[in-house]
C-alpha atoms as a PDB file:
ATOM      1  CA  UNK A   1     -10.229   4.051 -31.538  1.00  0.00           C
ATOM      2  CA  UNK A   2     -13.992   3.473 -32.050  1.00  0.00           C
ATOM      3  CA  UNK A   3     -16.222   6.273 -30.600  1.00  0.00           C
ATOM      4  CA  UNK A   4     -18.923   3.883 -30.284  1.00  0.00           C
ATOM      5  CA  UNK A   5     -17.824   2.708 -26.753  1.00  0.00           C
ATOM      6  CA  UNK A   6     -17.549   6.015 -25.657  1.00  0.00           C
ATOM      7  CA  UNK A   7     -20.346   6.843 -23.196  1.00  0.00           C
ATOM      8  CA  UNK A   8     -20.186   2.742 -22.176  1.00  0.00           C
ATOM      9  CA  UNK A   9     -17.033   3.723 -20.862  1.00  0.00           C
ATOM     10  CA  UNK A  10     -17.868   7.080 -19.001  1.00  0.00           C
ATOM     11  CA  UNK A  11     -20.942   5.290 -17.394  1.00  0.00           C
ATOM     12  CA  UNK A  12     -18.777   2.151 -16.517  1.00  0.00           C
ATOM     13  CA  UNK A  13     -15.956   4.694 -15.038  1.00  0.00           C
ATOM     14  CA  UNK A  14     -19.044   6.483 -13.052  1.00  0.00           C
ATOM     15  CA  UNK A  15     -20.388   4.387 -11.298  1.00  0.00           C
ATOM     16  CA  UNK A  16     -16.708   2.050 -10.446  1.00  0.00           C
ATOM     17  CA  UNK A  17     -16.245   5.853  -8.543  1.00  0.00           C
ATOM     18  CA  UNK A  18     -19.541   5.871  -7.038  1.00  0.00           C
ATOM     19  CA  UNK A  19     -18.829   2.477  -5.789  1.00  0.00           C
ATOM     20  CA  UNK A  20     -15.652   3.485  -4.639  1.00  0.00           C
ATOM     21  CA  UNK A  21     -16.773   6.580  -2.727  1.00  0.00           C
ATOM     22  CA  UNK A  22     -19.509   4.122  -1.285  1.00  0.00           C
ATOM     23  CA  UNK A  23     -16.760   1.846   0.203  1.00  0.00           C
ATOM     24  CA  UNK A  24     -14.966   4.396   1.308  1.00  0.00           C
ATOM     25  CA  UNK A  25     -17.458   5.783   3.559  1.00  0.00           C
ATOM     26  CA  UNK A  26     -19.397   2.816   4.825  1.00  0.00           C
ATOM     27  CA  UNK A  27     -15.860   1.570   6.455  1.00  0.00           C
ATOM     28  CA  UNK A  28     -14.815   5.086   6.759  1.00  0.00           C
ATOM     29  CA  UNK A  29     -12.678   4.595  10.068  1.00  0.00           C
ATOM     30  CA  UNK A  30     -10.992   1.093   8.496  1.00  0.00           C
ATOM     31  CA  UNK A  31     -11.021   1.150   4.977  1.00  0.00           C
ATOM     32  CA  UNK A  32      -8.706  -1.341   3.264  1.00  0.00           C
ATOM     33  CA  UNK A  33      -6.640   0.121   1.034  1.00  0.00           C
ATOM     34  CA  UNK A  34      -6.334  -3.154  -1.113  1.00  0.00           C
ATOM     35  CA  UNK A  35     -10.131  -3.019  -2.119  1.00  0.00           C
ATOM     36  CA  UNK A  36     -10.004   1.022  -3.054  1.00  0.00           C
ATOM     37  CA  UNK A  37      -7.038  -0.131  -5.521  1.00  0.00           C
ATOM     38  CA  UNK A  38      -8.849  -3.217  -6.490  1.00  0.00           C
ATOM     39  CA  UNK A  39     -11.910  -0.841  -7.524  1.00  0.00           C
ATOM     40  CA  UNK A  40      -9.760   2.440  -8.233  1.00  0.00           C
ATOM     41  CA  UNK A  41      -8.112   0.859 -11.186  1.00  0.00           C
ATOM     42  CA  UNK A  42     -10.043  -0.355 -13.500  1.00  0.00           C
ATOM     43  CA  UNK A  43     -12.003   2.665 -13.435  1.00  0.00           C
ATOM     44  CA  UNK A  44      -8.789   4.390 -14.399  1.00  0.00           C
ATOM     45  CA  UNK A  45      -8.553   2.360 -17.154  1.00  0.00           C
ATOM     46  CA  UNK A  46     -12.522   2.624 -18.219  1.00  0.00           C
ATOM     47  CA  UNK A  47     -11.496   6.307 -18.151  1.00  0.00           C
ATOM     48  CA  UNK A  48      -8.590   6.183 -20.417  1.00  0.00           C
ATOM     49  CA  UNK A  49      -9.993   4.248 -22.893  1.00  0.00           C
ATOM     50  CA  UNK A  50     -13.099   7.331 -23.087  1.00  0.00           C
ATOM     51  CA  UNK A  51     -10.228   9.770 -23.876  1.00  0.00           C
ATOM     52  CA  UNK A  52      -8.957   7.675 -26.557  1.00  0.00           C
ATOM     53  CA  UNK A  53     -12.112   7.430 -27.844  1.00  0.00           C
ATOM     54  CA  UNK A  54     -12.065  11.496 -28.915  1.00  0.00           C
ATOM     55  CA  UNK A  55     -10.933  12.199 -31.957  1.00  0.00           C
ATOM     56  CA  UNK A  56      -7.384  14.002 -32.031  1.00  0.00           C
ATOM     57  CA  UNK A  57      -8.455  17.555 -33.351  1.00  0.00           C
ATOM     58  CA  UNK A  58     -10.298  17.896 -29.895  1.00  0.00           C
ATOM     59  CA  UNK A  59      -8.038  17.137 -27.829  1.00  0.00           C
ATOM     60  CA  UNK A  60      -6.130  19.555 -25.090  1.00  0.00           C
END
């Protein structure tokens, strides 16, 4: 894949967690688990495509 994407998608990934953490703790004693999902993925997937971004040679 294209390395040029890379840090879009680490930034993108960041702050879907930041928002995440945010709705977690503003309805801390009723979060719905729907809406953590609903944000939780696609940041998972933001992720994933920054690790397929690095060439093979430096990967673990």
């Amino acid at each position: 894949m294209s390395t040029r994407f890379r840090f879009l998608y680490i930034l993108l990934g960041t702050i879907g967690l930041v928002l995440l953490a945010y709705e977690i703790i503003a309805n801390l004693p009723e979060f719905n688990p729907e809406r953590v999902l609903l944000i939780a993925l696609p940041d998972m997937l933001l992720f994933f495509l920054a690790y397929k971004t690095y060439p093979e040679e430096s990967k673990a």
